[in-house]
N, C-alpha and C. Protein backbone atom coordinates (compact mmCIF):
# COMPACT_ATOMS: atom_id res chain seq x y z
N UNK A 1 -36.81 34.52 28.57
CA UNK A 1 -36.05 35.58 27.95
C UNK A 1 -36.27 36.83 28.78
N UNK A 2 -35.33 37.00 29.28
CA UNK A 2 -35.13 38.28 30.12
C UNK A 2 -35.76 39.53 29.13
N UNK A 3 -36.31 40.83 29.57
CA UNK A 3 -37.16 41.42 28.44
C UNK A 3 -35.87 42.97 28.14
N UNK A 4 -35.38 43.31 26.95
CA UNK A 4 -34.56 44.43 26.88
C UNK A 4 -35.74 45.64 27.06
N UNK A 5 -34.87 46.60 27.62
CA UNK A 5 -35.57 48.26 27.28
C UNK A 5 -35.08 49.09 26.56
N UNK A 6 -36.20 49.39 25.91
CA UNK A 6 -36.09 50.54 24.73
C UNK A 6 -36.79 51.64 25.05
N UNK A 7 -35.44 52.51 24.79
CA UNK A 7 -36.48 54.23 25.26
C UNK A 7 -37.19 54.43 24.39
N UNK A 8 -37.70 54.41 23.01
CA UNK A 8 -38.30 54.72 22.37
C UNK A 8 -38.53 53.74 21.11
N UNK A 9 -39.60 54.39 19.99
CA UNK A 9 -40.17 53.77 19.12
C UNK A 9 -38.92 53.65 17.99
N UNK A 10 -37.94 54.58 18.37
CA UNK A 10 -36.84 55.25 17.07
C UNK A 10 -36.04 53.93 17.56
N UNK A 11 -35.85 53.24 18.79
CA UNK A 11 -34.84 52.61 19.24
C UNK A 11 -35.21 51.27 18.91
N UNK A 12 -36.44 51.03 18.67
CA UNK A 12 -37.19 49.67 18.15
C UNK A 12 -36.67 49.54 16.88
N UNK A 13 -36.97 51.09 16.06
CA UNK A 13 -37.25 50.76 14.81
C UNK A 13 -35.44 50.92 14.13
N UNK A 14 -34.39 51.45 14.69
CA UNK A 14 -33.15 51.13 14.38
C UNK A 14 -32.75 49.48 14.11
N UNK A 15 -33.23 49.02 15.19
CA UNK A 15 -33.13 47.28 14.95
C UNK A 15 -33.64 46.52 14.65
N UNK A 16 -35.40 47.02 13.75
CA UNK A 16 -35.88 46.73 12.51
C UNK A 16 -34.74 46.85 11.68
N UNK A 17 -34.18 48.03 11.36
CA UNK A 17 -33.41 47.85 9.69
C UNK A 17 -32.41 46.96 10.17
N UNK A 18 -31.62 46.41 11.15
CA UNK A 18 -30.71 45.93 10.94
C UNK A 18 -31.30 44.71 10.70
N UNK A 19 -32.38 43.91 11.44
CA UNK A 19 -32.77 42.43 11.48
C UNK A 19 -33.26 42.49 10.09
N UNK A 20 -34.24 43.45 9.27
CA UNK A 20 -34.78 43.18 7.97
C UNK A 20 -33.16 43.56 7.22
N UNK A 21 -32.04 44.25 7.05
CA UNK A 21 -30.77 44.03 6.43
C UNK A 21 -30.06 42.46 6.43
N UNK A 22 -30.04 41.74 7.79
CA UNK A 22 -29.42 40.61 7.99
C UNK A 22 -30.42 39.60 7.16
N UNK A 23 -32.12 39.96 7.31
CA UNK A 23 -32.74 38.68 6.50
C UNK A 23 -32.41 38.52 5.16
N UNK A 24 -32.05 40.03 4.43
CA UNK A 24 -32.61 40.29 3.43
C UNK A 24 -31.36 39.76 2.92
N UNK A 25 -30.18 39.55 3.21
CA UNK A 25 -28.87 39.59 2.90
C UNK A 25 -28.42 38.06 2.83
N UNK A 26 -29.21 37.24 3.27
CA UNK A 26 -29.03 35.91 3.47
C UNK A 26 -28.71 34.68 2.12
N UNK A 27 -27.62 34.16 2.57
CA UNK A 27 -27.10 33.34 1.09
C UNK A 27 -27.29 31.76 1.84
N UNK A 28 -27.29 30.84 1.21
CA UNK A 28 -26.82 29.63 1.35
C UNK A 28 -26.47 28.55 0.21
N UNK A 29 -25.38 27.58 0.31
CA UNK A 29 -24.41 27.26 -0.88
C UNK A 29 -24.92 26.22 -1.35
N UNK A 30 -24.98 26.51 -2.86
CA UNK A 30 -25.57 25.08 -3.74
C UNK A 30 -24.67 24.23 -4.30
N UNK A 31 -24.92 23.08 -4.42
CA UNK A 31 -23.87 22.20 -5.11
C UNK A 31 -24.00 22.54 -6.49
N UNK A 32 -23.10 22.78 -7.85
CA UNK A 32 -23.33 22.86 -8.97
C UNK A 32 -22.52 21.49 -10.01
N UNK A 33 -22.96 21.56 -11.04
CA UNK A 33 -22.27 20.57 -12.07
C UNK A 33 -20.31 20.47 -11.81
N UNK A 34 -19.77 19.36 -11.87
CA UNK A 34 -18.50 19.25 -11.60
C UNK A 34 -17.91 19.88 -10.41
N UNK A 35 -18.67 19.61 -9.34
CA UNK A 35 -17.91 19.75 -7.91
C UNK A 35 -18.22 20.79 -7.94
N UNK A 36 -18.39 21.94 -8.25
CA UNK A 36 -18.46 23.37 -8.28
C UNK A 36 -19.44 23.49 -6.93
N UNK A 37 -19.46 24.50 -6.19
CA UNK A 37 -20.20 25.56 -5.08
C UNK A 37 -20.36 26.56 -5.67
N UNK A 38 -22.07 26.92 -5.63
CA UNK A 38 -21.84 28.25 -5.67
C UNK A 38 -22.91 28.94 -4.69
N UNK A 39 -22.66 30.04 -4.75
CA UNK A 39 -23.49 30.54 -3.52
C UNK A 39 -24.86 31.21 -4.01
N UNK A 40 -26.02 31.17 -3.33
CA UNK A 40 -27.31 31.41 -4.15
C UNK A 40 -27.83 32.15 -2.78
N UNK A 41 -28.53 33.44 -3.28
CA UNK A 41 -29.09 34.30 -2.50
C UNK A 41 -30.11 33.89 -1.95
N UNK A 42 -30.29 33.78 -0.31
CA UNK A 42 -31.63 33.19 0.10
C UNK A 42 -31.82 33.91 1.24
N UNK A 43 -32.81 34.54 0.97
CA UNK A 43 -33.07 35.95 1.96
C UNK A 43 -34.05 34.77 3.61
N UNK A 44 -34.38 35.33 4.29
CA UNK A 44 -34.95 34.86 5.39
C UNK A 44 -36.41 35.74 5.63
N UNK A 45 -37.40 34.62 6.00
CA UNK A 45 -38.62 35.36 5.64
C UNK A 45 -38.66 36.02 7.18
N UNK A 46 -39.48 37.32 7.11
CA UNK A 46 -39.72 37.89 8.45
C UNK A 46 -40.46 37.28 9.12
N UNK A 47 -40.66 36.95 10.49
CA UNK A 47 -41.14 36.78 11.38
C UNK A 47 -41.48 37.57 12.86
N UNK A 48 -42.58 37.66 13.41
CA UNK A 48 -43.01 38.68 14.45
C UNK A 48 -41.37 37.80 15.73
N UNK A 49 -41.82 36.29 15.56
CA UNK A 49 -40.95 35.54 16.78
C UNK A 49 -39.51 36.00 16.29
N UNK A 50 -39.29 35.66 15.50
CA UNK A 50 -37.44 35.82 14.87
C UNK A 50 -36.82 36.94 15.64
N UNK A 51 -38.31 38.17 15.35
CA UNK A 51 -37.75 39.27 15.32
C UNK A 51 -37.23 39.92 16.81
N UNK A 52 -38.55 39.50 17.74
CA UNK A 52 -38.35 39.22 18.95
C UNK A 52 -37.04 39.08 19.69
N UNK A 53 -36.81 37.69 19.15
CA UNK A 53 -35.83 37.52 19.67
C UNK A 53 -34.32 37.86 19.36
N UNK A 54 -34.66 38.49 18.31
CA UNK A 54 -33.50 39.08 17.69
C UNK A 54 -33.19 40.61 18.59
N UNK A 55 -34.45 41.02 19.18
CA UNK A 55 -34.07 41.99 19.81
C UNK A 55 -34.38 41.83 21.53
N UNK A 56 -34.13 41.01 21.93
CA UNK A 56 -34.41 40.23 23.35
C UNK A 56 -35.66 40.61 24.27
N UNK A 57 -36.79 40.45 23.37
CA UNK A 57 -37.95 41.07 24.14
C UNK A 57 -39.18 40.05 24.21
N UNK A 58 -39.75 39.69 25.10
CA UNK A 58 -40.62 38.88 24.72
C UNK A 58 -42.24 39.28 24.12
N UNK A 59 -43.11 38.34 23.80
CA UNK A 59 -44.61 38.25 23.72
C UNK A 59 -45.22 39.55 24.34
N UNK A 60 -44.44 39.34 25.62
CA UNK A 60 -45.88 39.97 26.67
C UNK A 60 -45.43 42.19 26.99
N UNK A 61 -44.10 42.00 26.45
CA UNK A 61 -43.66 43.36 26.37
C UNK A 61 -43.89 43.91 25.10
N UNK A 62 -43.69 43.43 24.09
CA UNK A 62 -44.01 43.47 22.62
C UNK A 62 -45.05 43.74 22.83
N UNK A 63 -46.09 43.43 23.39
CA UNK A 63 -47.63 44.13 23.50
C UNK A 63 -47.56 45.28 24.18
N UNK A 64 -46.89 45.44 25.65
CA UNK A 64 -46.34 46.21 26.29
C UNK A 64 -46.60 47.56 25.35
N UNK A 65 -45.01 47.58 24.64
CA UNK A 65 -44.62 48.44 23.87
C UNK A 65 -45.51 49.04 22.45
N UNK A 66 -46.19 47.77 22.23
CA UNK A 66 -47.47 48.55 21.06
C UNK A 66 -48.33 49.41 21.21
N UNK A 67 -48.75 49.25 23.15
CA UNK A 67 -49.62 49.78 23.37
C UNK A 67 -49.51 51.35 24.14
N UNK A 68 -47.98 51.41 23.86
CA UNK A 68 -47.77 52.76 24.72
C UNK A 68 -47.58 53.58 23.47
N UNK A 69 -47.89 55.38 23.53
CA UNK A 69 -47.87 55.87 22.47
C UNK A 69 -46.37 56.23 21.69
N UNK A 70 -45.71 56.40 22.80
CA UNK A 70 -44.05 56.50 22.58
C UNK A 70 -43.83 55.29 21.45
N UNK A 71 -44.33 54.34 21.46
CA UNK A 71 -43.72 53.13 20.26
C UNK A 71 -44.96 52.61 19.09
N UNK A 72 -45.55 52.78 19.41
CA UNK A 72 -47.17 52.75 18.95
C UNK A 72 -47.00 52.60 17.49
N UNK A 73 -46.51 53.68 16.49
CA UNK A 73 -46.28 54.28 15.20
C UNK A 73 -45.14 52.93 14.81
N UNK A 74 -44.43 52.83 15.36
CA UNK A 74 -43.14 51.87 14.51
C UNK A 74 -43.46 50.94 14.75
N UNK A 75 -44.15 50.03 16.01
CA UNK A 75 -44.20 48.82 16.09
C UNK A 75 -45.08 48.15 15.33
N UNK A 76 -46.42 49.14 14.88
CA UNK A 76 -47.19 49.28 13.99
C UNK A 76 -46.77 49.14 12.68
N UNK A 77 -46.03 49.71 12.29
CA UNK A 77 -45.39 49.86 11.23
C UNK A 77 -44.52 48.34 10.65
N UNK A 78 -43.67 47.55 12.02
CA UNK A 78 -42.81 46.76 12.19
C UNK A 78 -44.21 45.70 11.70
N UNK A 79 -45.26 45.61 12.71
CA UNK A 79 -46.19 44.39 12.18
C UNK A 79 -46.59 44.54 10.80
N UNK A 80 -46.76 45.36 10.52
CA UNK A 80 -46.87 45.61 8.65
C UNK A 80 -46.10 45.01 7.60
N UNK A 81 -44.89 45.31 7.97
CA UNK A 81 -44.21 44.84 7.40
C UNK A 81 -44.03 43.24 7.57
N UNK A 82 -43.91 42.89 8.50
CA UNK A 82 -43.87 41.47 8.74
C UNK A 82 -45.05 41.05 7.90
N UNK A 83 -46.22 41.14 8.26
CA UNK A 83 -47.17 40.39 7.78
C UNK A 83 -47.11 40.52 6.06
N UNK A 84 -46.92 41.51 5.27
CA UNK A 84 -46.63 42.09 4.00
C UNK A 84 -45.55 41.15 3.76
N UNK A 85 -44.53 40.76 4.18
CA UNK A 85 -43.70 40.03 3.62
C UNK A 85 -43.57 38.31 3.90
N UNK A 86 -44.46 38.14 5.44
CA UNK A 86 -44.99 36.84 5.29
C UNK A 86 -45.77 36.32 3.82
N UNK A 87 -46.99 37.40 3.66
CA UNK A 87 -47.81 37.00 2.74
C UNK A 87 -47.01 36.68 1.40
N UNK A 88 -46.28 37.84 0.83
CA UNK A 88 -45.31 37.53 -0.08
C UNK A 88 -44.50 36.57 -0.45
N UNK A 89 -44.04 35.76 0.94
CA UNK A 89 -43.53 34.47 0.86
C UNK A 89 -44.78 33.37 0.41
N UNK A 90 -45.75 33.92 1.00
CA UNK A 90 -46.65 32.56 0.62
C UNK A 90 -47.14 32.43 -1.05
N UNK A 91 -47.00 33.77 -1.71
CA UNK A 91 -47.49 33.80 -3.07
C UNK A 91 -45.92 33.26 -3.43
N UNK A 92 -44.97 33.78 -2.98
CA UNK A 92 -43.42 33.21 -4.01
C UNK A 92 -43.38 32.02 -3.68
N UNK A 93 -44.00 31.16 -2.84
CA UNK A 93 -43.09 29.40 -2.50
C UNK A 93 -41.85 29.57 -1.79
N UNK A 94 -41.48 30.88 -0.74
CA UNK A 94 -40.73 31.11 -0.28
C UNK A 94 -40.64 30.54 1.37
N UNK A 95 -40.49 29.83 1.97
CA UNK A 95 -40.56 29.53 3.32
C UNK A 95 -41.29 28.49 3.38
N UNK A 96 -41.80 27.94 4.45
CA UNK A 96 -42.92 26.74 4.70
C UNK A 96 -43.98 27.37 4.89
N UNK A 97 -45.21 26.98 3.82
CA UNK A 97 -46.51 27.17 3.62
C UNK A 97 -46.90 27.45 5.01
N UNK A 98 -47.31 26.01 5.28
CA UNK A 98 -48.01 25.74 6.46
C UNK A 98 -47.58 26.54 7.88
N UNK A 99 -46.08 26.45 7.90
CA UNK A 99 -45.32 27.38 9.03
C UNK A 99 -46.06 29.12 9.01
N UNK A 100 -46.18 29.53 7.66
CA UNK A 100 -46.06 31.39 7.46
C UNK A 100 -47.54 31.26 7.57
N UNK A 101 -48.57 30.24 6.94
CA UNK A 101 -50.32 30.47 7.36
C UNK A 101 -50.31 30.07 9.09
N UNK A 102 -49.65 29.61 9.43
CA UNK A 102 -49.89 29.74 11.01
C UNK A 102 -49.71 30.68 11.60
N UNK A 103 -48.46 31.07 11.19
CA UNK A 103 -48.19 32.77 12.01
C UNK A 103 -49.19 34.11 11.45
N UNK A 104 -49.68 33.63 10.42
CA UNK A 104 -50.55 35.08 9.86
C UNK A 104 -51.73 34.76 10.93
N UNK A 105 -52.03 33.51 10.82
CA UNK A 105 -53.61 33.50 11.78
C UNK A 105 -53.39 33.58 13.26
N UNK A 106 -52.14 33.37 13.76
CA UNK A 106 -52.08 33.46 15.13
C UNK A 106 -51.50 35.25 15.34
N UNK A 107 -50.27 35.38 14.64
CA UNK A 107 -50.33 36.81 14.86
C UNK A 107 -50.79 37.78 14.10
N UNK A 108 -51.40 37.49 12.93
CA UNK A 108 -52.45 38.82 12.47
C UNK A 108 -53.86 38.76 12.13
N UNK A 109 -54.26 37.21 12.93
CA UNK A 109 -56.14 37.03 12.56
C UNK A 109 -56.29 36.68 11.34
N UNK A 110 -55.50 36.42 10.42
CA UNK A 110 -55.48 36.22 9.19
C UNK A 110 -56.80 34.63 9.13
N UNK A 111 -57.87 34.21 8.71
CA UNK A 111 -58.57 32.49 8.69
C UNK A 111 -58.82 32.72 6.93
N UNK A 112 -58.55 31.18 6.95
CA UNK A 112 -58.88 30.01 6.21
C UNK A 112 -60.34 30.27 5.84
N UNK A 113 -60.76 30.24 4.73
CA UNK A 113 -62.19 29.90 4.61
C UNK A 113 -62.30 29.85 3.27
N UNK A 114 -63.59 29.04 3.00
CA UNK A 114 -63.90 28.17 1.64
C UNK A 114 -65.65 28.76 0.96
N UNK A 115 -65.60 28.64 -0.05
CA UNK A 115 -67.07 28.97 -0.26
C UNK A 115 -67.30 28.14 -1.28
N UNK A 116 -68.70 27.77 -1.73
CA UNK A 116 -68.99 27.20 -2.80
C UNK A 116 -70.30 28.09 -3.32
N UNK A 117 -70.11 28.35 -4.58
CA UNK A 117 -71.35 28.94 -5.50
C UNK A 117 -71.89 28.12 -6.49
N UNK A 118 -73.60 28.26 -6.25
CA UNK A 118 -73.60 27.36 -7.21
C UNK A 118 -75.05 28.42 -7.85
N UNK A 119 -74.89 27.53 -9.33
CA UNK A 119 -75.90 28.46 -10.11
C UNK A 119 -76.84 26.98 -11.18
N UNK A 120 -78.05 27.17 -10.74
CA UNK A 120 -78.98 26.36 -11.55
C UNK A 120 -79.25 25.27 -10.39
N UNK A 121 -78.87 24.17 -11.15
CA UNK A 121 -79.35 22.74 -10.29
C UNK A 121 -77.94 21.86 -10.00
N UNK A 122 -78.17 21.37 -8.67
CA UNK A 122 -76.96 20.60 -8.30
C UNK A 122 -77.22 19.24 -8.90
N UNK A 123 -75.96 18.32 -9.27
CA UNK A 123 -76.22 17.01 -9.38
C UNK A 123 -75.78 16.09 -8.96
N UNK A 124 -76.39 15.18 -8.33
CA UNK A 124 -75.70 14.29 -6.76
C UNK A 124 -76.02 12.62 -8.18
N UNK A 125 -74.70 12.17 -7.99
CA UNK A 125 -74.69 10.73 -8.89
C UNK A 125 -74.17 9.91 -7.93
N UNK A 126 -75.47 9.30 -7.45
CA UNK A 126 -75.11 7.92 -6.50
C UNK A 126 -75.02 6.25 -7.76
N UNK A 127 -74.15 5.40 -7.13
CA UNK A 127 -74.42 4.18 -8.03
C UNK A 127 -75.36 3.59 -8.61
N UNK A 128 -76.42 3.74 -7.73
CA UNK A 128 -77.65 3.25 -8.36
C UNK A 128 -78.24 4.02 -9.56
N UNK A 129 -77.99 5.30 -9.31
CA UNK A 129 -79.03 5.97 -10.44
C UNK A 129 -78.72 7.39 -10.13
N UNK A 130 -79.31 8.65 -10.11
CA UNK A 130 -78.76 10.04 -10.45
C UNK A 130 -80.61 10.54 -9.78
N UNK A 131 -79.69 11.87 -9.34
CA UNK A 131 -80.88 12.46 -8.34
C UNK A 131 -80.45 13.68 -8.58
N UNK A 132 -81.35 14.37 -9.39
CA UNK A 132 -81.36 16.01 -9.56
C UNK A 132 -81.96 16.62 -8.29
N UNK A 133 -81.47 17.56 -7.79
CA UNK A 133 -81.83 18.62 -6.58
C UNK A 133 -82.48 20.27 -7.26
């Protein structure tokens, strides 16, 4: 992908609202009782890649551009939002689970982790017989 230029952070963030307008606006058609169609609102979850390429820039300029102060504030702003509305998909059942926890941990550090608490005495029941710890 050839990389576009943007003079500024204002010029990024103009084609934020249009790409978050086009997601947000998104329908696709359900079959209903007696042949009927009808159309059911189905917005499109944000993505850092979607967005990318929605505005012809790649990976390695997208960092580029975060890191200069001219764009700094919106692109900042742009990952916020993305990740805020990834997460949101994952509490609604909106998008593929597994797809939106990949992109949080690859593009916002987001990990997985488990804990167990325990209080008093554990109890391990093997076939033979029972073994308090």
């Amino acid at each position: 992908m050839s990389a576009k230029k943007y003079n500024s952070g204002s010029d990024i963030w103009a084609k934020w609202v249009l790409y978050k307008r086009q997601c947000d606006s998104g329908k696709r058609k359900q079959h209903a009782s007696a042949g009927k169609v009808v159309e059911i609102r189905d917005p499109i979850v944000y993505t850092l890649g979607h967005f990318l390429s929605y505005i012809g820039v790649s990976q390695p300029t997208w960092r580029s551009y975060r890191s200069k102060p001219a764009y700094r504030e919106e692109c900042n702003q742009i990952m916020e939002e993305i990740e805020a509305r990834m997460a949101r998909a994952i509490v609604n059942g909106e998008g593929n689970t597994a797809g939106l926890r990949f992109a949080l941990a690859h593009n916002f550090g987001w990990k997985e982790t488990a804990s167990v608490e325990t209080k008093g005495k554990i109890e391990v029941v093997f076939k033979r017989g029972k073994t308090i710890l």
